[in-house]
Protein backbone atom coordinates (compact mmCIF):
# COMPACT_ATOMS: atom_id res chain seq x y z
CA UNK A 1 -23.88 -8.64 1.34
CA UNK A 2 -20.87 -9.64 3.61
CA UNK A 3 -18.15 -7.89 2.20
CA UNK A 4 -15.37 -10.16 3.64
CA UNK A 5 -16.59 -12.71 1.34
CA UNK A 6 -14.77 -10.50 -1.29
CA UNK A 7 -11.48 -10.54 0.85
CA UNK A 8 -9.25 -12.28 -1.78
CA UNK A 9 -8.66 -16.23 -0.99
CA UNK A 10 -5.21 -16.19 -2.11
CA UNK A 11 -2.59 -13.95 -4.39
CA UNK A 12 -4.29 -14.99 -7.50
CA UNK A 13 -7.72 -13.97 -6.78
CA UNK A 14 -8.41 -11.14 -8.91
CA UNK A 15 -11.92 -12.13 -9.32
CA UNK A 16 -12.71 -11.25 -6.16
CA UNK A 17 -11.12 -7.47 -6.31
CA UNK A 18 -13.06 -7.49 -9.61
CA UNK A 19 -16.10 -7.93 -7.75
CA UNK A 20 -14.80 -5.12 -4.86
CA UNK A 21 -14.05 -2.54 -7.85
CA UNK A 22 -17.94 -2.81 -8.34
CA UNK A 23 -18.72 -1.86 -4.93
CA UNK A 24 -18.92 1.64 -3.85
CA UNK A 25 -16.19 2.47 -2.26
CA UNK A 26 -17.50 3.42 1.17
CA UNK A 27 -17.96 -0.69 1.64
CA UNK A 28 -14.77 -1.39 1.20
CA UNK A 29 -13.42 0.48 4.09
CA UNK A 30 -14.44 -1.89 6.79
CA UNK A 31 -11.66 -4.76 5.38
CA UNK A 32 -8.51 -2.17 4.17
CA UNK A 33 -6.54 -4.02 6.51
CA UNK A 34 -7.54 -7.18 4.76
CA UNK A 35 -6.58 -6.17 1.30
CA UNK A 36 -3.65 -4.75 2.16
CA UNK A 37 -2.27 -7.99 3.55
CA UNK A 38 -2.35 -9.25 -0.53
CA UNK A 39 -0.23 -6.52 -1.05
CA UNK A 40 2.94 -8.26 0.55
CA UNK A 41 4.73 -8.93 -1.97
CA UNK A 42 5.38 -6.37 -5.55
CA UNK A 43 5.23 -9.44 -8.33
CA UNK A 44 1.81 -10.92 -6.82
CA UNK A 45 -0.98 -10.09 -9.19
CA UNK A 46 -3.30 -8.86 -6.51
CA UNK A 47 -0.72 -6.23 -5.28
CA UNK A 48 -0.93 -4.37 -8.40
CA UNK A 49 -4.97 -4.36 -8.76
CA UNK A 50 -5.83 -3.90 -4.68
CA UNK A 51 -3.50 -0.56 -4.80
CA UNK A 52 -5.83 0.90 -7.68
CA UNK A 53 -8.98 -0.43 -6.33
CA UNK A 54 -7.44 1.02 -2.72
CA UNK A 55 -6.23 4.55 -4.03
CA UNK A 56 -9.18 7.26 -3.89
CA UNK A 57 -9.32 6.39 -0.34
CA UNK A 58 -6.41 8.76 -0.16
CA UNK A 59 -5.28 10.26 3.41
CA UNK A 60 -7.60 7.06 5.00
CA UNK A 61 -5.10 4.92 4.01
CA UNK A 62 -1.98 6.48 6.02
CA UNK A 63 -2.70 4.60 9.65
CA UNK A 64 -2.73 1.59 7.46
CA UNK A 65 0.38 2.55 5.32
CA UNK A 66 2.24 3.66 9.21
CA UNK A 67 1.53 -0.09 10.47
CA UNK A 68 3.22 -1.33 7.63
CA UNK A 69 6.26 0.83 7.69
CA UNK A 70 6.48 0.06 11.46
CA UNK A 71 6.50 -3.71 10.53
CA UNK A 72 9.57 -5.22 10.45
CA UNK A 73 8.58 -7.11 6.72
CA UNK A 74 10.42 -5.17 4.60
CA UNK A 75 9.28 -6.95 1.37
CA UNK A 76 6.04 -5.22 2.17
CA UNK A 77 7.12 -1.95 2.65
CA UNK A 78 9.00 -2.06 -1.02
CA UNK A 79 5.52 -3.49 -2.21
CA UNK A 80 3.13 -0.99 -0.67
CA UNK A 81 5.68 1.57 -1.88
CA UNK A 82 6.03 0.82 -4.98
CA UNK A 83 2.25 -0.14 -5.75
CA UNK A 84 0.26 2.65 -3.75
CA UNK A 85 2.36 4.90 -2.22
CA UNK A 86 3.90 6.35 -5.34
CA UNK A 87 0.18 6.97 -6.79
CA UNK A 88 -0.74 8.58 -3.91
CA UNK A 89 -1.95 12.16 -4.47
CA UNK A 90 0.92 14.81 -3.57
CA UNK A 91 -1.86 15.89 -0.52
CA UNK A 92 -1.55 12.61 0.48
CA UNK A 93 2.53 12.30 0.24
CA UNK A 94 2.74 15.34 2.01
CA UNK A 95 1.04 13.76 4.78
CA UNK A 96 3.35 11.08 4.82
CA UNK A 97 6.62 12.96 4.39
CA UNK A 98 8.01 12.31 7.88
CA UNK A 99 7.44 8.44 7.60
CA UNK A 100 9.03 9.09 3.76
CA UNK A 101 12.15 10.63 4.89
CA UNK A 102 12.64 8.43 8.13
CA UNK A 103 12.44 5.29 5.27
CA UNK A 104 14.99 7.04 2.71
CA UNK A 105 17.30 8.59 5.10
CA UNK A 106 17.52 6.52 8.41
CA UNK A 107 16.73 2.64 7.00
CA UNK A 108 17.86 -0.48 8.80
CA UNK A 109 19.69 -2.51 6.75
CA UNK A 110 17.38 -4.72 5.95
CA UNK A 111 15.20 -1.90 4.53
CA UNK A 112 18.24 -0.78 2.80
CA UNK A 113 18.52 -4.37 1.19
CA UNK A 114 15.21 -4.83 0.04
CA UNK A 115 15.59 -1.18 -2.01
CA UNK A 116 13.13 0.98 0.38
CA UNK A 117 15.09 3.37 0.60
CA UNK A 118 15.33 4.39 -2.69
CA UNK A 119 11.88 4.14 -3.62
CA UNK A 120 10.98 6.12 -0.70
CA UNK A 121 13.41 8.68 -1.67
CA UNK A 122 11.69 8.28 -5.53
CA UNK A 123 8.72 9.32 -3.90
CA UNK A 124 9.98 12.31 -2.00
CA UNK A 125 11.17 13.61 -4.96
CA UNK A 126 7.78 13.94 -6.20
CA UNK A 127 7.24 16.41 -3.71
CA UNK A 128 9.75 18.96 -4.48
């Protein structure tokens, strides 16, 4: 089976995580960069599913999650925040804490506008 034929076609496509949620998990590695990119935006319905389907991958996911906060899309970094960050293991957050606390307490201002800073300081709280 070619797994990228499972890469969603657009931000509606839930059929096709459906399909990945079926898969063991170990075939889904090869195309996290993939999925993530239908995690863009918060409100799109494939955000929401491709964070649960992505989450047991745990502390695989933080070079991933690292390219994303060094992007300068800040819509994203809300998203992937907000949909798979904050239902990342505490392990996995403690990992991440340096990239949490550069987010909450040195933003730009656009990070600042599109609310990353706050939810990254959410999720720091979750450590203490």
């Amino acid at each position: 089976m070619d797994i990228k034929r499972l890469i969603p076609k657009d931000k509606m496509d839930i059929d096709s995580i459906n399909k990945l949620k079926t898969l063991d998990i170990n075939l889904i590695r090869s195309i996290i960069p993939e999925l993530l990119e239908w995690t863009e935006d918060a409100n799109w319905p494939t955000t929401k599913e491709i964070g649960k389907l992505l989450l047991p991958l745990g502390n695989e996911l933080i070079p991933h999650l690292r390219k994303i906060f060094a992007s300068d899309d800040d819509c994203w970094k809300y998203s992937i925040l907000v949909k798979l960050v904050k239902n990342l293991p505490e392990s996995v957050l403690s990992e991440m804490e340096a990239d949490l606390k550069r987010l909450a307490l040195n933003p730009t201002e656009r990070e600042k506008q599109e609310l990353v800073n706050e939810e990254a300081a959410e999720i720091l709280s979750l450590l203490q």
